[in-house]
Protein backbone atom coordinates (compact mmCIF):
# COMPACT_ATOMS: atom_id res chain seq x y z
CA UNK A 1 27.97 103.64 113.62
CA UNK A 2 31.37 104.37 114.72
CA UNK A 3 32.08 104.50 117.92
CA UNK A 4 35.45 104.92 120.80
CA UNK A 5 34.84 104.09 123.84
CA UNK A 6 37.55 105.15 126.66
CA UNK A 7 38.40 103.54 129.76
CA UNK A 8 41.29 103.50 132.64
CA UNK A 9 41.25 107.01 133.76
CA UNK A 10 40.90 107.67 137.45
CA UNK A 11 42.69 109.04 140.54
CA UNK A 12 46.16 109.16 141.15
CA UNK A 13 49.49 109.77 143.09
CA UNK A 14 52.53 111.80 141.80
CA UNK A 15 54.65 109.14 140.36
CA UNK A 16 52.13 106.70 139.65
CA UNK A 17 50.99 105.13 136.44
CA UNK A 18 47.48 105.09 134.51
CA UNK A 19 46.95 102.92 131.63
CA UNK A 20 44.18 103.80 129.30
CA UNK A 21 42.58 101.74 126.54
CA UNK A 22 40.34 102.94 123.57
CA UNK A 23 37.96 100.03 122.17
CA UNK A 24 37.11 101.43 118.41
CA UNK A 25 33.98 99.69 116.84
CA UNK A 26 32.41 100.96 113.32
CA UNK A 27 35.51 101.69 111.53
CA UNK A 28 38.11 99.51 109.79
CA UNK A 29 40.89 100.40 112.60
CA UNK A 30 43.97 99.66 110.77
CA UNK A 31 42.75 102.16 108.03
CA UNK A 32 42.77 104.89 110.72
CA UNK A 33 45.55 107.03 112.67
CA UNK A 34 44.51 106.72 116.18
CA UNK A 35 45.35 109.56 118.89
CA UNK A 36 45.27 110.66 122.54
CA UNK A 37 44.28 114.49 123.19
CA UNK A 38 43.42 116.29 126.55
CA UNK A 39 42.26 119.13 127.50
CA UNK A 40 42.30 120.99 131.39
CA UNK A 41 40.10 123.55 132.36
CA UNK A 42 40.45 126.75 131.15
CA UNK A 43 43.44 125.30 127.78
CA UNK A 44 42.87 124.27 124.74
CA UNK A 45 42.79 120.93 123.33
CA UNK A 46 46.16 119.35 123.11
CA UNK A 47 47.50 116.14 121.61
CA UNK A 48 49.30 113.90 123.85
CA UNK A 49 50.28 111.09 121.56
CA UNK A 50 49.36 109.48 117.90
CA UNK A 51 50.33 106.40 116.23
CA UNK A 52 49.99 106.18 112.49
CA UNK A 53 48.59 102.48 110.54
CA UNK A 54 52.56 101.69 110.37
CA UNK A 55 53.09 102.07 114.16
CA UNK A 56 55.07 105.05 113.87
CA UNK A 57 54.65 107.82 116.74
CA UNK A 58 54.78 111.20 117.93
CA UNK A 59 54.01 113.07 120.91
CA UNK A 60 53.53 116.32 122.88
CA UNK A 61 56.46 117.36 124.33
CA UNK A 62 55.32 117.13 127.94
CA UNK A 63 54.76 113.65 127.62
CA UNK A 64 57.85 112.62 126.11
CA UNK A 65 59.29 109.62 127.93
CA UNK A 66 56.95 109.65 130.01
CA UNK A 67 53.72 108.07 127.86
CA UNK A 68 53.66 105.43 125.38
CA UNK A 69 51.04 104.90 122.89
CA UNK A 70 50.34 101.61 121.65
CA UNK A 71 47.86 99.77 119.17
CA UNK A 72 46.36 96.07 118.99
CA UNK A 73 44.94 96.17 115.21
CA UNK A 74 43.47 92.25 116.46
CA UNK A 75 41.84 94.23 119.24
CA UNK A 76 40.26 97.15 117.79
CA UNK A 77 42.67 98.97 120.41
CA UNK A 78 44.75 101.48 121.00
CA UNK A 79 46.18 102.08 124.80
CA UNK A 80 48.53 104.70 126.21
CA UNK A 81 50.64 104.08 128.98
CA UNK A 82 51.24 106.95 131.44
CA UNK A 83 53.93 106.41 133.31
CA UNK A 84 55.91 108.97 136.50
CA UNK A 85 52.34 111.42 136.30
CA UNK A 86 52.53 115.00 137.43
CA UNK A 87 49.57 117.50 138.78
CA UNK A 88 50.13 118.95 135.41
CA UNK A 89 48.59 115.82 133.76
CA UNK A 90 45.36 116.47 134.91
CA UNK A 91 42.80 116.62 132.24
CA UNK A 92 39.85 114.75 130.89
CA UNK A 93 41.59 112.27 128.22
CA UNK A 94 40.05 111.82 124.53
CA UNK A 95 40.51 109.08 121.91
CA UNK A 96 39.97 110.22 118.55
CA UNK A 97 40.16 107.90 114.87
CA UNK A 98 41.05 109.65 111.92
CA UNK A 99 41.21 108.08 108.34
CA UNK A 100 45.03 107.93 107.26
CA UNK A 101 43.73 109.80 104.05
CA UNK A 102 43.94 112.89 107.20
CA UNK A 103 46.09 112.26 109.31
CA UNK A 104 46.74 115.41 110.69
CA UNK A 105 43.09 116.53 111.31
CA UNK A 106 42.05 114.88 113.98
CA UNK A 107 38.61 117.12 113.75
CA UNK A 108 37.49 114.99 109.95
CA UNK A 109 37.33 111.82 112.54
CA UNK A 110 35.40 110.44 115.83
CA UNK A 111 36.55 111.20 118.98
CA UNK A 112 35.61 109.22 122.39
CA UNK A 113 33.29 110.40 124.91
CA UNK A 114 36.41 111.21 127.16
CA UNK A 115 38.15 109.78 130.42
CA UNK A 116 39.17 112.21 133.64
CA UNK A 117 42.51 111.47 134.48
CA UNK A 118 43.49 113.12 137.52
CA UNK A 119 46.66 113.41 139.31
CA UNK A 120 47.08 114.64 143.27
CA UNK A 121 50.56 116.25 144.77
C-alpha cells in the first residue's frame, strides 16, 4: 500500500520559515519524481516545487528563491524548505509520488493527505 504522509505545516509570521517533510512508504522512492503542490481556497491546484530521481528541480515561480525542495533517498524523504513566507503562501500543502516513467502527471501517482500551512500579516 503506498502511502505519503505530510508533516511540518502550521502557523506562521511574515518572514518566517516552515519546513515540511514527506515520509513515502509502499513505493521504491528513488524510482519516483517527488513534488510539492498547494492549493488556497477558491484556486486551483498549483505546483510549488519537484525534484526528479537525479536531484534536478523546478519550481513555481512564486516560490522561486524562496523554497527549496530536497530528497533523502536513505530516508524515504523528501522535505521543502520555506523560507521569507508571505500571506500569499497560505494553502493546505500536498506531497505527491509519481513514477519517473510520468513525470509530468502528477495525477498517475499518490498524493499525501495534505498539511495547512498558514501564514499571518
Amino acid at each position: 500500500q503506498v502511502q505519503l504522509v505530510e508533516s511540518g505545516g502550521g502557523l506562521v509570521q511574515a518572514g518566517g520559515s516552515l519546513r515540511l517533510s514527506c515520509a513515502a512508504s509502499g513505493i521504491i522512492f528513488s524510482l519516483n519524481v517527488m513534488g510539492w503542490y498547494r492549493q488556497a481556497p477558491g484556486k486551483q491546484r498549483e505546483l510549488v516545487a519537484r525534484i526528479t530521481t537525479g536531484g534536478s528541480t523546478n519550481y513555481g515561480d512564486s516560490v522561486k528563491g524562496r523554497f527549496t525542495i530536497s530528497r533523502a533517498n536513505a530516508k524515504n524523504t523528501v522535505y521543502l524548505q520555506m523560507n521569507s513566507l508571505k500571506p500569499e503562501d497560505t494553502a493546505v500543502y500536498y506531497c505527491n509520488a509519481v513514477h519517473m516513467d510520468h513525470p509530468h502527471d502528477p495525477d498517475l501517482g499518490t498524493w499525501g493527505q495534505g498539511t495547512q500551512v498558514t501564514v499571518s500579516s
